[in-house]
Protein backbone atom coordinates (compact mmCIF):
# COMPACT_ATOMS: atom_id res chain seq x y z
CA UNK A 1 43.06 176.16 -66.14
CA UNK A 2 41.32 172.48 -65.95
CA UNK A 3 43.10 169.52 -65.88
CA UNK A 4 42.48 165.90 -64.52
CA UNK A 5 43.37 164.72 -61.69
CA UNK A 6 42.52 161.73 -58.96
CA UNK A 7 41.45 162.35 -55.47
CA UNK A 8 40.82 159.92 -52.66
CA UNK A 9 37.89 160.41 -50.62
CA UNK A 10 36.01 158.90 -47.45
CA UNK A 11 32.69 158.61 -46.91
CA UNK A 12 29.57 156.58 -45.64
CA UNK A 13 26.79 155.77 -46.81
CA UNK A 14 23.81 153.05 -46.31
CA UNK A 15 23.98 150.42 -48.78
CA UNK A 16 20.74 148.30 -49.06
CA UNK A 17 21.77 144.70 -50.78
CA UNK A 18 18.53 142.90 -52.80
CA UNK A 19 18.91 140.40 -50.09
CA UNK A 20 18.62 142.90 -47.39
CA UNK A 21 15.86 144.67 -49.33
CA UNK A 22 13.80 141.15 -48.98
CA UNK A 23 14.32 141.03 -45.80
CA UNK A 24 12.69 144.12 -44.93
CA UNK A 25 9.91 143.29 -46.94
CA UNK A 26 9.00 139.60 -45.45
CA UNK A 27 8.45 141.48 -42.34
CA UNK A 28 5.49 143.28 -44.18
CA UNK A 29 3.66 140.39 -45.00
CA UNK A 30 1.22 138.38 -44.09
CA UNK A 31 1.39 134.45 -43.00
CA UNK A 32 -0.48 133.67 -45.87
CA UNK A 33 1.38 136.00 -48.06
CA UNK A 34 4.19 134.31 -47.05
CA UNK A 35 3.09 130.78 -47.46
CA UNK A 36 2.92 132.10 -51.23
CA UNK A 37 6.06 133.40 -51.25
CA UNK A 38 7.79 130.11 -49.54
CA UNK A 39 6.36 128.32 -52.66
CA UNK A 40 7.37 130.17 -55.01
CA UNK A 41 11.61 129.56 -53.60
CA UNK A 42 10.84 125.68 -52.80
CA UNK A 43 9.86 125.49 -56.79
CA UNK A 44 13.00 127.98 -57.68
CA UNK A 45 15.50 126.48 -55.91
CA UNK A 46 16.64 122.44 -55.79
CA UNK A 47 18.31 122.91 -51.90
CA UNK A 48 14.97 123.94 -50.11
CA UNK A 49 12.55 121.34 -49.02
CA UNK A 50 9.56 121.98 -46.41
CA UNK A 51 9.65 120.25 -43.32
CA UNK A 52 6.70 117.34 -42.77
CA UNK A 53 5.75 115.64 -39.41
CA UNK A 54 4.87 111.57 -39.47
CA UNK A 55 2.43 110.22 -37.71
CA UNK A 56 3.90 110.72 -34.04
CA UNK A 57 3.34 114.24 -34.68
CA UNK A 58 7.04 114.84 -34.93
CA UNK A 59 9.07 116.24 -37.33
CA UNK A 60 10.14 113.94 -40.20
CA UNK A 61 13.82 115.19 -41.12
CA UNK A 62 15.37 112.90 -43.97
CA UNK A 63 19.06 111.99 -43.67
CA UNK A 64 19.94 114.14 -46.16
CA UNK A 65 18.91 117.04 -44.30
CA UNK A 66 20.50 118.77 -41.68
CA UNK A 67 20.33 121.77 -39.64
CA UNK A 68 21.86 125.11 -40.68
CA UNK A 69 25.76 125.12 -39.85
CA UNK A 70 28.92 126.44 -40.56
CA UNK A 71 30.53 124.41 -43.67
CA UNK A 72 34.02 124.13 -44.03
CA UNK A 73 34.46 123.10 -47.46
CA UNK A 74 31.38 125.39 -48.44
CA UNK A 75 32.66 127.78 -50.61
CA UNK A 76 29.70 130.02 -50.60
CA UNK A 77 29.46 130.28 -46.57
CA UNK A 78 26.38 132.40 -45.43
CA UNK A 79 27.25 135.65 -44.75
CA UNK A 80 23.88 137.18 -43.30
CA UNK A 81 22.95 140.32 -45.27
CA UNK A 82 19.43 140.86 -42.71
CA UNK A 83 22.55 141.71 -39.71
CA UNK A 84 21.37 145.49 -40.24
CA UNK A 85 17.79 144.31 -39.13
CA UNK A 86 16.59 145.29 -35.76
CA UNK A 87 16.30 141.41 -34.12
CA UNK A 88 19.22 140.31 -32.29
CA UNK A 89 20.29 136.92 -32.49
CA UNK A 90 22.62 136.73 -30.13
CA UNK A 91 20.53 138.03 -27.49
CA UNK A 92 18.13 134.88 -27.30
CA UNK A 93 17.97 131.32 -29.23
CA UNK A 94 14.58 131.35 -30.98
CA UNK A 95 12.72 127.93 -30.58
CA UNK A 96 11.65 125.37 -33.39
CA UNK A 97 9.80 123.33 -31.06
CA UNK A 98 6.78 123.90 -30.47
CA UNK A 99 3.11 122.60 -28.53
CA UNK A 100 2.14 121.65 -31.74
CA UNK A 101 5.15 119.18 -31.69
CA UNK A 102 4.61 118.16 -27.79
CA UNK A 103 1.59 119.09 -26.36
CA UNK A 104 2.65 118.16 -22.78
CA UNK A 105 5.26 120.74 -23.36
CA UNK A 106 2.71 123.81 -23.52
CA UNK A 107 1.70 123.58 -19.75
CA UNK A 108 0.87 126.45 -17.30
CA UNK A 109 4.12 126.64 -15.52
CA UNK A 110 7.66 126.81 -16.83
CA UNK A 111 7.18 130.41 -18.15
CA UNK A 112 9.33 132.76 -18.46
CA UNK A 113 11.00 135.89 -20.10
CA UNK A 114 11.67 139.46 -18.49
CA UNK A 115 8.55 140.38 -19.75
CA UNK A 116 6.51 137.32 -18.33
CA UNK A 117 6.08 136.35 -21.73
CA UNK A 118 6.50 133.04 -23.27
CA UNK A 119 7.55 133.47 -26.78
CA UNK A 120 7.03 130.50 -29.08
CA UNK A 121 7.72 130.29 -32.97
CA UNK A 122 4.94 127.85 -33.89
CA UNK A 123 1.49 127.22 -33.39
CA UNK A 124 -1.49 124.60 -33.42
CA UNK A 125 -2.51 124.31 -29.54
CA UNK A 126 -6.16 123.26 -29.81
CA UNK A 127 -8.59 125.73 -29.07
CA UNK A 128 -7.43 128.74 -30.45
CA UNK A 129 -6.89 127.76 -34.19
CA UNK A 130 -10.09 129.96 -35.46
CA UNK A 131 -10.82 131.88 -38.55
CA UNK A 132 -13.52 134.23 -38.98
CA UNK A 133 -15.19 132.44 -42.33
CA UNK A 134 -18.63 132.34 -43.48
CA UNK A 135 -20.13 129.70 -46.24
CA UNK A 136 -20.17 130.23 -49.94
CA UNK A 137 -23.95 130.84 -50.31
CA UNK A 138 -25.89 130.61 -53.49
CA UNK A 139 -26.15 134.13 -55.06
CA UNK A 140 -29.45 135.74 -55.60
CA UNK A 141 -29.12 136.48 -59.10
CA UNK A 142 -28.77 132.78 -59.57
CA UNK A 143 -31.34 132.35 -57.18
CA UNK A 144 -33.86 134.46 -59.38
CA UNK A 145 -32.36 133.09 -62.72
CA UNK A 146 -33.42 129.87 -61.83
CA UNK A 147 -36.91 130.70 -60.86
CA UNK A 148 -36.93 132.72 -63.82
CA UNK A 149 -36.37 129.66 -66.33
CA UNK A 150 -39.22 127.89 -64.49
CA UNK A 151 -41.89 129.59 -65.45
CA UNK A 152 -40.96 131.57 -68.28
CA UNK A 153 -39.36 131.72 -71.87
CA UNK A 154 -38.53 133.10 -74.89
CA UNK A 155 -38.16 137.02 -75.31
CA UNK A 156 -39.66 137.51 -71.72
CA UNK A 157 -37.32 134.96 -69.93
CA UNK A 158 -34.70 137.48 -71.68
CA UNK A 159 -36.20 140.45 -70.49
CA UNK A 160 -36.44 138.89 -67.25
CA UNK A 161 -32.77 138.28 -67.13
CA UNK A 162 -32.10 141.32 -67.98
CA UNK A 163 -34.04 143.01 -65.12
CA UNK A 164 -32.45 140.38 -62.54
CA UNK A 165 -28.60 141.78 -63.74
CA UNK A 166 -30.31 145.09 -62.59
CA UNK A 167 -30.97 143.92 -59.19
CA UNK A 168 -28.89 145.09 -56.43
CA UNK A 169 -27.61 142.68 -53.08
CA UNK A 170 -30.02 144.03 -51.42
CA UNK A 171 -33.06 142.89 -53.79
CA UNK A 172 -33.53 146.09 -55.27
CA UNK A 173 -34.22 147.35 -59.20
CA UNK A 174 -31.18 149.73 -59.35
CA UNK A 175 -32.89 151.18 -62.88
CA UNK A 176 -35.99 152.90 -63.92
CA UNK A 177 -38.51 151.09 -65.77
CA UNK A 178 -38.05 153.95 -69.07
CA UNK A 179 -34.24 153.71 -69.15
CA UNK A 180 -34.62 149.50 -69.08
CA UNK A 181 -37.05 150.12 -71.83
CA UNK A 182 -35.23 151.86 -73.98
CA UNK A 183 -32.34 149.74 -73.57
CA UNK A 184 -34.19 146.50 -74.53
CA UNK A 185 -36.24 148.29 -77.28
CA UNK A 186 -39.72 147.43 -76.10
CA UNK A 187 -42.43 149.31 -74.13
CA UNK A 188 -42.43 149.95 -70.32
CA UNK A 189 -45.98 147.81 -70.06
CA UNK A 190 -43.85 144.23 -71.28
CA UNK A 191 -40.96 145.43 -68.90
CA UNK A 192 -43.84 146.16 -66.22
CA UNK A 193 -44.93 143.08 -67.04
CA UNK A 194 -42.00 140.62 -66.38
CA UNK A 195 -40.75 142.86 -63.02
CA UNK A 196 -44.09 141.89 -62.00
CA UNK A 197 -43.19 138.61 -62.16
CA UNK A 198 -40.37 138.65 -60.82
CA UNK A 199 -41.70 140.13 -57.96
CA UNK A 200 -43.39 136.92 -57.17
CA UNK A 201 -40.26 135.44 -56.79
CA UNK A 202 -38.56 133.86 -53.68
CA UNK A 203 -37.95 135.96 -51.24
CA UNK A 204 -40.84 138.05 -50.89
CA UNK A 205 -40.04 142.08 -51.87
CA UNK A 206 -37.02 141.45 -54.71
CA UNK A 207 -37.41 143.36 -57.45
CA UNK A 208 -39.02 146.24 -55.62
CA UNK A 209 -37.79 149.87 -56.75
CA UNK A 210 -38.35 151.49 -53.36
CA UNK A 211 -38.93 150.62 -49.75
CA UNK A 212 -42.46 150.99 -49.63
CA UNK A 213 -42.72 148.94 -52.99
CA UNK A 214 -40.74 146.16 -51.21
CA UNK A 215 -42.59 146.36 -47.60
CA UNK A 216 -46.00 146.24 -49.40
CA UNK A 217 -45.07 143.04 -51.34
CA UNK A 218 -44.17 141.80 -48.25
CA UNK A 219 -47.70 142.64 -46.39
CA UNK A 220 -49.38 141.19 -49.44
CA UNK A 221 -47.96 138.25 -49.62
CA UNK A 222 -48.99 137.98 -45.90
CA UNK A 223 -52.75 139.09 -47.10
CA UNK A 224 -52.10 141.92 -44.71
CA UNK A 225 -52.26 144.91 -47.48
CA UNK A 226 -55.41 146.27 -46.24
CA UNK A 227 -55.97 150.35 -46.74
CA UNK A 228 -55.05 151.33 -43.36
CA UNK A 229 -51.77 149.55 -43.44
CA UNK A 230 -51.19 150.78 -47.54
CA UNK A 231 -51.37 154.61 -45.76
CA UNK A 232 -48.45 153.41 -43.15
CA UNK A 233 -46.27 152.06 -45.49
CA UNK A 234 -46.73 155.26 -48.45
CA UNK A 235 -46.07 157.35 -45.37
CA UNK A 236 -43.26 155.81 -43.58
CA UNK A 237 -41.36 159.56 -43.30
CA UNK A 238 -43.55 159.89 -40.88
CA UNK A 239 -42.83 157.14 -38.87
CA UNK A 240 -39.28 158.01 -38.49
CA UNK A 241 -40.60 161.47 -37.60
CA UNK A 242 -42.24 159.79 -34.84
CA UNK A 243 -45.40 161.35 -35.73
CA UNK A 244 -47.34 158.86 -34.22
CA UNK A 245 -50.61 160.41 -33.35
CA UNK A 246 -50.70 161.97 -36.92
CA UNK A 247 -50.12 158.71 -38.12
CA UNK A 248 -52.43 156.76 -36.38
CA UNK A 249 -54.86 159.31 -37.38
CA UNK A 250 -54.24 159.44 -41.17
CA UNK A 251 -54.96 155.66 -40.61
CA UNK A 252 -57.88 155.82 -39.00
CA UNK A 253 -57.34 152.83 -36.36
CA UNK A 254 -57.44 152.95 -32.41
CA UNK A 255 -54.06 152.40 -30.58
CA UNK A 256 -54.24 148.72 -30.69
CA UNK A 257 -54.70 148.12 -34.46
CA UNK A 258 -52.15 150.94 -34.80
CA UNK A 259 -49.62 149.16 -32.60
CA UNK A 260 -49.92 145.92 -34.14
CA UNK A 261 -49.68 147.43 -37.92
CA UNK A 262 -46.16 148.49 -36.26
CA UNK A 263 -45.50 145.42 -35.17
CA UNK A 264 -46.14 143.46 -38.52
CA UNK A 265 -43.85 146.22 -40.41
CA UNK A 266 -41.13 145.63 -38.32
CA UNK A 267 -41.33 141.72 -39.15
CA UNK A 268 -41.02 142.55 -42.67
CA UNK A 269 -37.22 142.42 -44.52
CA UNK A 270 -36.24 145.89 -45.68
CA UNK A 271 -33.43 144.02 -47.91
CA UNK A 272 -34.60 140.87 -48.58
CA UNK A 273 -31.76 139.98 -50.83
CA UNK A 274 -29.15 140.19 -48.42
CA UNK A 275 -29.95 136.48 -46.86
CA UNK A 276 -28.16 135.17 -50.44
CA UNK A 277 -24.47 135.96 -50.77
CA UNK A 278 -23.01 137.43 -53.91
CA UNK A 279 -19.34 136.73 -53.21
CA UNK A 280 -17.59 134.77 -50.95
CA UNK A 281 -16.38 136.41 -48.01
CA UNK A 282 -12.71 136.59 -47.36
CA UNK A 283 -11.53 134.30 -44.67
CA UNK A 284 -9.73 135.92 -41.54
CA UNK A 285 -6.94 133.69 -40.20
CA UNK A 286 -5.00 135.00 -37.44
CA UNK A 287 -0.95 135.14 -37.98
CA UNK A 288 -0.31 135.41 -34.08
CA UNK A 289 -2.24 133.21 -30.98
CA UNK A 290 -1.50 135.26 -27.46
CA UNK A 291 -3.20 133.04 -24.91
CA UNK A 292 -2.98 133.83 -20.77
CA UNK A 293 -1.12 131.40 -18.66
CA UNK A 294 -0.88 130.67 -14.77
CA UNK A 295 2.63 132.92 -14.97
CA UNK A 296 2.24 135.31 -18.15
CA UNK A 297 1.10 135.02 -21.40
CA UNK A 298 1.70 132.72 -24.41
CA UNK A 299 2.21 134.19 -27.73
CA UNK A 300 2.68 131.84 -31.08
CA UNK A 301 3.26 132.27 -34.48
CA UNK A 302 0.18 130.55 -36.36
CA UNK A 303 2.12 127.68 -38.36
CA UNK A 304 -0.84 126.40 -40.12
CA UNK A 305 0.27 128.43 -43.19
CA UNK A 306 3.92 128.87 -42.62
CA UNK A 307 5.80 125.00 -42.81
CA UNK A 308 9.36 125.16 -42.03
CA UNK A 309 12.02 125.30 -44.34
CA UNK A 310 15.33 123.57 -43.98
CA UNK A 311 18.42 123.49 -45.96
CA UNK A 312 19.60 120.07 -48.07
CA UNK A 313 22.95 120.14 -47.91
CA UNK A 314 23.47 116.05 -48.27
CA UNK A 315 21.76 116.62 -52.07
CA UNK A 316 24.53 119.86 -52.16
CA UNK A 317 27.22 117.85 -51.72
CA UNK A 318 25.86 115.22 -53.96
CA UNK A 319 25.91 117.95 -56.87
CA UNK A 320 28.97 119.40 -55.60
CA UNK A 321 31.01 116.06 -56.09
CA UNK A 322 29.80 115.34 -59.74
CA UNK A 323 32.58 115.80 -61.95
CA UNK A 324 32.24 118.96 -63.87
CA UNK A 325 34.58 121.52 -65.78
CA UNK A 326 31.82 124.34 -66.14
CA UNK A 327 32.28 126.89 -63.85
CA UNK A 328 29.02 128.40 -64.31
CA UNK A 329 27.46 125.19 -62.74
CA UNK A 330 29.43 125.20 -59.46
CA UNK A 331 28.60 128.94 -59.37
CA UNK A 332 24.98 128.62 -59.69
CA UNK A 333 24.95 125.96 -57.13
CA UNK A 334 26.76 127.64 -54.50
CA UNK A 335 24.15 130.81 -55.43
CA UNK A 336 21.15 128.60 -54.41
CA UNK A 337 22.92 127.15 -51.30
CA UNK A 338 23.87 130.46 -49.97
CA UNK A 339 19.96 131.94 -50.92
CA UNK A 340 18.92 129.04 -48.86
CA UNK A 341 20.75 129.62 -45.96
CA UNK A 342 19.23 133.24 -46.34
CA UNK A 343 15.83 132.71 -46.66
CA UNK A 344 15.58 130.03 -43.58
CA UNK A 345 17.63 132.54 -41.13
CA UNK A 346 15.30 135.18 -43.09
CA UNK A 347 12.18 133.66 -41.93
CA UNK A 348 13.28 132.64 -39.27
CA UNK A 349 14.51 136.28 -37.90
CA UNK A 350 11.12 137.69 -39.15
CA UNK A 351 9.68 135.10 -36.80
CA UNK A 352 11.42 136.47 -34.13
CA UNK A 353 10.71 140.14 -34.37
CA UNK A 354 7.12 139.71 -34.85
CA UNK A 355 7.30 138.00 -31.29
CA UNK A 356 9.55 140.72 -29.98
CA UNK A 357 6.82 143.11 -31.14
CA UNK A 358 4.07 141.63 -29.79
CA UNK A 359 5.66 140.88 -26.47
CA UNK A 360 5.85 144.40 -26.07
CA UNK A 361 2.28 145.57 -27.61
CA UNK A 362 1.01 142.42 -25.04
CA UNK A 363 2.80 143.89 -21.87
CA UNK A 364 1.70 147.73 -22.68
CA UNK A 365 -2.11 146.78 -23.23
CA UNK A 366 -2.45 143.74 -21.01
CA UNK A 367 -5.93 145.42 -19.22
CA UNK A 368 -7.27 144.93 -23.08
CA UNK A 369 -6.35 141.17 -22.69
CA UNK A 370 -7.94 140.75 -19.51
CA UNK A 371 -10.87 142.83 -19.62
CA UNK A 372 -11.32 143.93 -22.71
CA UNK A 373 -12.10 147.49 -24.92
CA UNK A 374 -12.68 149.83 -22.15
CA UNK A 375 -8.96 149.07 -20.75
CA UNK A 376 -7.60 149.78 -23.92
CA UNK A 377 -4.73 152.61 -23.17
CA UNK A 378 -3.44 154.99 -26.34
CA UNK A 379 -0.67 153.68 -28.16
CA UNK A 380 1.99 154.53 -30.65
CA UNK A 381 4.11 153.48 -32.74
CA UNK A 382 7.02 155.23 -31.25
CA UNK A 383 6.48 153.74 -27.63
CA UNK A 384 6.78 150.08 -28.94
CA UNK A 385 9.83 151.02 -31.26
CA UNK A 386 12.38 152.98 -28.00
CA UNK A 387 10.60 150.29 -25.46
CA UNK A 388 12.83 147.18 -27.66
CA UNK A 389 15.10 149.44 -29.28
CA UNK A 390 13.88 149.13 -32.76
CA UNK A 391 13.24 151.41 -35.73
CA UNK A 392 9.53 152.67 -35.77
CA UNK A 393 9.60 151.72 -39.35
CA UNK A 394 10.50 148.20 -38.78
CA UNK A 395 7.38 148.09 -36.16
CA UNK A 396 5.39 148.97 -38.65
CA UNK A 397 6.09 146.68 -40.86
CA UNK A 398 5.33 143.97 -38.45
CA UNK A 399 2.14 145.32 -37.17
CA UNK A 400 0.86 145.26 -41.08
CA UNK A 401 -1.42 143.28 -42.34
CA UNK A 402 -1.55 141.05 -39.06
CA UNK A 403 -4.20 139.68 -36.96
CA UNK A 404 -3.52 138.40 -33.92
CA UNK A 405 -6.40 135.62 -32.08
CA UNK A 406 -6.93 136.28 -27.68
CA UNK A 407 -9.99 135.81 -25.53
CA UNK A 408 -11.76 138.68 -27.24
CA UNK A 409 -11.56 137.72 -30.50
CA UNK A 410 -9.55 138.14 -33.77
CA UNK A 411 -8.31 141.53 -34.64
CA UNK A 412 -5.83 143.01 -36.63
CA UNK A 413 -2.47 143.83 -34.34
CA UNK A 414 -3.12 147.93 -35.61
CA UNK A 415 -6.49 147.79 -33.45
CA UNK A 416 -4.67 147.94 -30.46
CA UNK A 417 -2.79 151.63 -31.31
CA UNK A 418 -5.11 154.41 -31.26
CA UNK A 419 -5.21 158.20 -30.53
CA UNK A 420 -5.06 159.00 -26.41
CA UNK A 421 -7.68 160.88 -24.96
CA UNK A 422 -7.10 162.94 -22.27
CA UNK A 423 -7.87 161.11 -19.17
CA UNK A 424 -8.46 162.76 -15.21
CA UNK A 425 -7.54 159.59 -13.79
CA UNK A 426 -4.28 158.42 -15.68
CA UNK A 427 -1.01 160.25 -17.10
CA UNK A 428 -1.19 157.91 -19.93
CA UNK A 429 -4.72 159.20 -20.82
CA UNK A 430 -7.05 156.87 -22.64
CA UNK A 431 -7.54 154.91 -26.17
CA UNK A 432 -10.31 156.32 -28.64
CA UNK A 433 -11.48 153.01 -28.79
CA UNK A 434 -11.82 152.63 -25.01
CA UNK A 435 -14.38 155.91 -24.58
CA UNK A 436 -16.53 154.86 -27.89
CA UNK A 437 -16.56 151.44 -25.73
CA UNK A 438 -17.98 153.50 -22.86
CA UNK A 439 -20.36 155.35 -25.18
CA UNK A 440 -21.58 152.45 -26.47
CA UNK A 441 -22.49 150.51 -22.76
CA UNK A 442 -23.59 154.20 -21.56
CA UNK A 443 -26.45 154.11 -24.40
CA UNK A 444 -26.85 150.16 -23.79
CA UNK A 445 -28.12 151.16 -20.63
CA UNK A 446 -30.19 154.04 -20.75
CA UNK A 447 -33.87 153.06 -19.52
CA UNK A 448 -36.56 155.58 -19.76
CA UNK A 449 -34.31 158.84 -19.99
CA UNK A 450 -32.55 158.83 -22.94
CA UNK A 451 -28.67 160.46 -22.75
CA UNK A 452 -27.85 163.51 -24.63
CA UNK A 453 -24.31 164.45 -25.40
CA UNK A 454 -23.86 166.68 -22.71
CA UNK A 455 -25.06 163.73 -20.30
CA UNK A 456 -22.61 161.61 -21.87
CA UNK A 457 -19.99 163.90 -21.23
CA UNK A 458 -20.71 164.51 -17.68
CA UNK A 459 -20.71 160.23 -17.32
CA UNK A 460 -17.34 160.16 -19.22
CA UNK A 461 -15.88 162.97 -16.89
CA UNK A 462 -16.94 160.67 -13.98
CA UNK A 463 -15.02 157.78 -15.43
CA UNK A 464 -11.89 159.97 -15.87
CA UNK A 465 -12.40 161.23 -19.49
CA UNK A 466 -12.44 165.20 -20.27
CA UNK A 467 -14.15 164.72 -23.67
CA UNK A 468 -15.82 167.59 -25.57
CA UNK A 469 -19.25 167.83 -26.74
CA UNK A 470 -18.27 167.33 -30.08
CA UNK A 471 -15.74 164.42 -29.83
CA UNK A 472 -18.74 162.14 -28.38
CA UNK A 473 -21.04 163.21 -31.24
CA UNK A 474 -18.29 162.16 -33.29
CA UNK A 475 -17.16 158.85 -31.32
CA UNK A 476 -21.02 157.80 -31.10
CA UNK A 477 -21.73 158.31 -35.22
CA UNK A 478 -18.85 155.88 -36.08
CA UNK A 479 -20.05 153.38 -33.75
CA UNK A 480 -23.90 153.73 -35.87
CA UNK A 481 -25.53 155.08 -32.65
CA UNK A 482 -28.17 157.67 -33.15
CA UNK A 483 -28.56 160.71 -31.57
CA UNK A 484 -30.87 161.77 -28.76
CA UNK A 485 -34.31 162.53 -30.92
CA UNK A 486 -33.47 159.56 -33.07
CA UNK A 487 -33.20 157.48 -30.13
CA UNK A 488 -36.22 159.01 -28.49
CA UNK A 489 -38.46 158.40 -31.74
CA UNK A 490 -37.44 154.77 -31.68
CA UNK A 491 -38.62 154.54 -28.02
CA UNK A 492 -41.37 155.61 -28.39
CA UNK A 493 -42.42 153.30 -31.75
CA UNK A 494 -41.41 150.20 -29.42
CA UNK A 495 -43.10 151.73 -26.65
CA UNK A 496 -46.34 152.38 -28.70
CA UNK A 497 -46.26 148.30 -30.28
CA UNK A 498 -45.95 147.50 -26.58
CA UNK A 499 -49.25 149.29 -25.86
């Protein structure tokens, strides 16, 4: 028979506040990303303000603003919901200062840290604060549009629009004459017509509809479109064949008007359109600086796009003393003072693992920091998370999305894990990225004899690498490097423009 009753059970479980939820998912972003975020909260809420420096270069804190602290007649006191978080913050007082503030304080000596790292929350040393960024360049549709309006009108200025929206980046007609045609209602002779034009335009080969088309507008407009060099260009196949002597034959010129027919088609553009942009190219800007210094290394969080956020608790108190019966006032107040208090110990935590993390990524692949690719070792996840005692997931989320600036350049900090190879001359075996490094200086190299795979191989196996056959076909096609016969063929074009 049912009947109801009450029971009293225990169990656990893993409750995720929203706060602690946030957290989580600061860690995942970017600097910039964040710099978004951190306006969004100073616009939300009254009690945040953003840090400013005056013109000593130091930090500008108003009277009413003071550091985060234990408040005795706060009612909502902070209790931290990011505790379940991997960064400890017991274990180590995380700096606001920074060489930005004092550069005298960013010497060579003074480091320290079991590591030999120097961990540092902001950035701005000189030197290092680089972005990989490229101009906004005029497009070449607008390029041709404009050329277009200066010498034509009416119906065929339309047309000729038309044809330019059809052009590709890389100054190519993407379309068939008969399909444009049809579209526009007139005969393929007018649309003939204008693309002729057009192919007058600035730079020499736009418009063309093949590469031949666009490397004979190119020898015409150098009054270089003789017969001979009209039979190159029609057969170029054979040129990457490297049938030269077939070539040279369907021609009809001796070796040195053959070599210097080469020798003009290489000066010619393939994609002419390419030297105009068509969008603007996304800026890199590193999150993370790791610099070498006389006792370890320097690594800094870049605080070009994160400002510092501190806590108003003068203006809280000023709010807090205004007489007021509504409840719901008081409440909402002390609900932005404690989600301030959370977001700068927030940020400030994230701040703190990403340096953890990097400490550790730093320590295990310091040969890529010194000397570069080839010393890059294989590297996972997993080893970064047990070597600080973290969760793999929260590594991840810290390695997203972030590019760290060194001696070597700007990369993102997932370059430096990769897939181990197994290595003769180390337990710890070698990065993917380190043997296409390898292949790459191996082919750099090569004089007259050019390396097949199998050569490769045995050159790797010197160097410590047992690599199959197959894995450096594989490693040398991602890094755009030709095979053997391609490689051969080219050789011997160079060679024969040489002659």
């Amino acid at each position: 028979m049912l009947s109801p009753r009450l029971d009293i059970r225990q169990s656990q479980s893993l409750v995720m506040t929203p706060q602690l939820q946030q957290a989580i998912r600061l860690l995942a972003l970017s600097n910039l990303e964040i710099e978004s975020f951190i306006a969004e909260e100073l616009n939300s809420n009254p009690l945040l303000e953003a840090s400013h420096n005056d013109d000593n270069g130091t930090e500008n804190h108003s009277d009413s603003t003071e550091d985060l602290k234990s408040d005795e007649n706060n009612p909502a006191e902070y209790n931290d919901p990011a505790d379940g978080l991997d960064a400890d913050y017991a274990q180590e007082v995380f700096h606001h200062d920074s060489p930005a503030d004092n550069p005298s304080s960013f010497s060579e000596s003074g480091l320290d840290g079991s590591l030999g790292l120097n961990s540092i929350q902001l950035s701005g040393y000189d030197g290092l604060d680089r972005e990989l960024t490229d101009r906004n360049q005029e497009s070449l549709a607008d390029h041709l549009e404009h050329q277009a309006r200066l010498c034509l009108t009416g119906e065929k200025l339309a047309i000729a629009c038309h044809l330019i929206d059809l052009i590709d980046e890389a100054g190519y007609l993407t379309e068939p004459l008969s399909s444009i045609a049809s579209h526009l209602n007139i005969t393929e002779d007018e649309t003939l017509e204008v693309l002729k034009v057009i192919q007058g335009f600035d730079p020499t080969g736009v418009g063309a509809r093949n590469l031949a088309e666009c490397l004979m507008l190119q020898a015409e407009e150098a009054d270089r479109l003789d017969p001979a060099m009209r039979k190159l260009i029609t057969n170029l196949e054979w040129l990457s064949r490297g049938a030269l002597p077939r070539l040279k034959k369907l021609c009809q010129v001796d070796d040195e008007d053959f070599a210097d027919m080469i020798q003009e088609l290489r000066n010619y553009n393939p994609k002419p359109g390419l030297k105009f942009g068509s969008a603007p190219i996304q800026s890199v800007t590193p999150d993370i600086y790791i610099k070498r210094m006389k006792d370890g290394w320097a690594i800094e969080l870049n605080n070009a796009t994160l400002p510092k956020l501190l806590v108003n608790r003068a203006y809280y108190s000023e709010l807090k003393a205004q007489k007021t019966d509504k409840a719901e006032q008081k409440s909402w107040l002390d609900e932005k003072l404690a989600s301030a208090n959370w977001l700068v110990r927030a940020l400030d935590q994230r701040a703190r693992t990403i340096i953890k993390v990097t400490e550790a990524i730093v320590q295990y692949q310091e040969g890529f920091f010194l000397k570069g690719i080839e010393q890059l070792k294989p590297l996972t996840l997993r080893q970064v998370a047990e070597t600080i005692n973290m969760h793999e997931s929260t590594v991840s989320r810290v390695t997203n999305n972030k590019y760290f600036s060194c001696e070597q350049g700007i990369f993102e900090l997932k370059y430096l894990f990769s897939s181990g190879i197994q290595s003769s001359g180390s337990e710890e075996g070698a990065a993917a990225e380190a043997v296409k490094s390898h292949i790459a200086r191996f082919i750099a190299q090569e004089g007259a004899e050019i390396l097949s795979d199998d050569k490769l191989v045995e050159l790797l196996k010197a160097k410590g690498f047992a690599i199959a056959r197959r894995t450096v076909a594989k490693y040398r096609e991602a890094i755009g490097l030709g095979s053997s016969v391609q490689r051969r063929r080219q050789k011997a074009i160079s060679a024969s423009q040489k002659a």
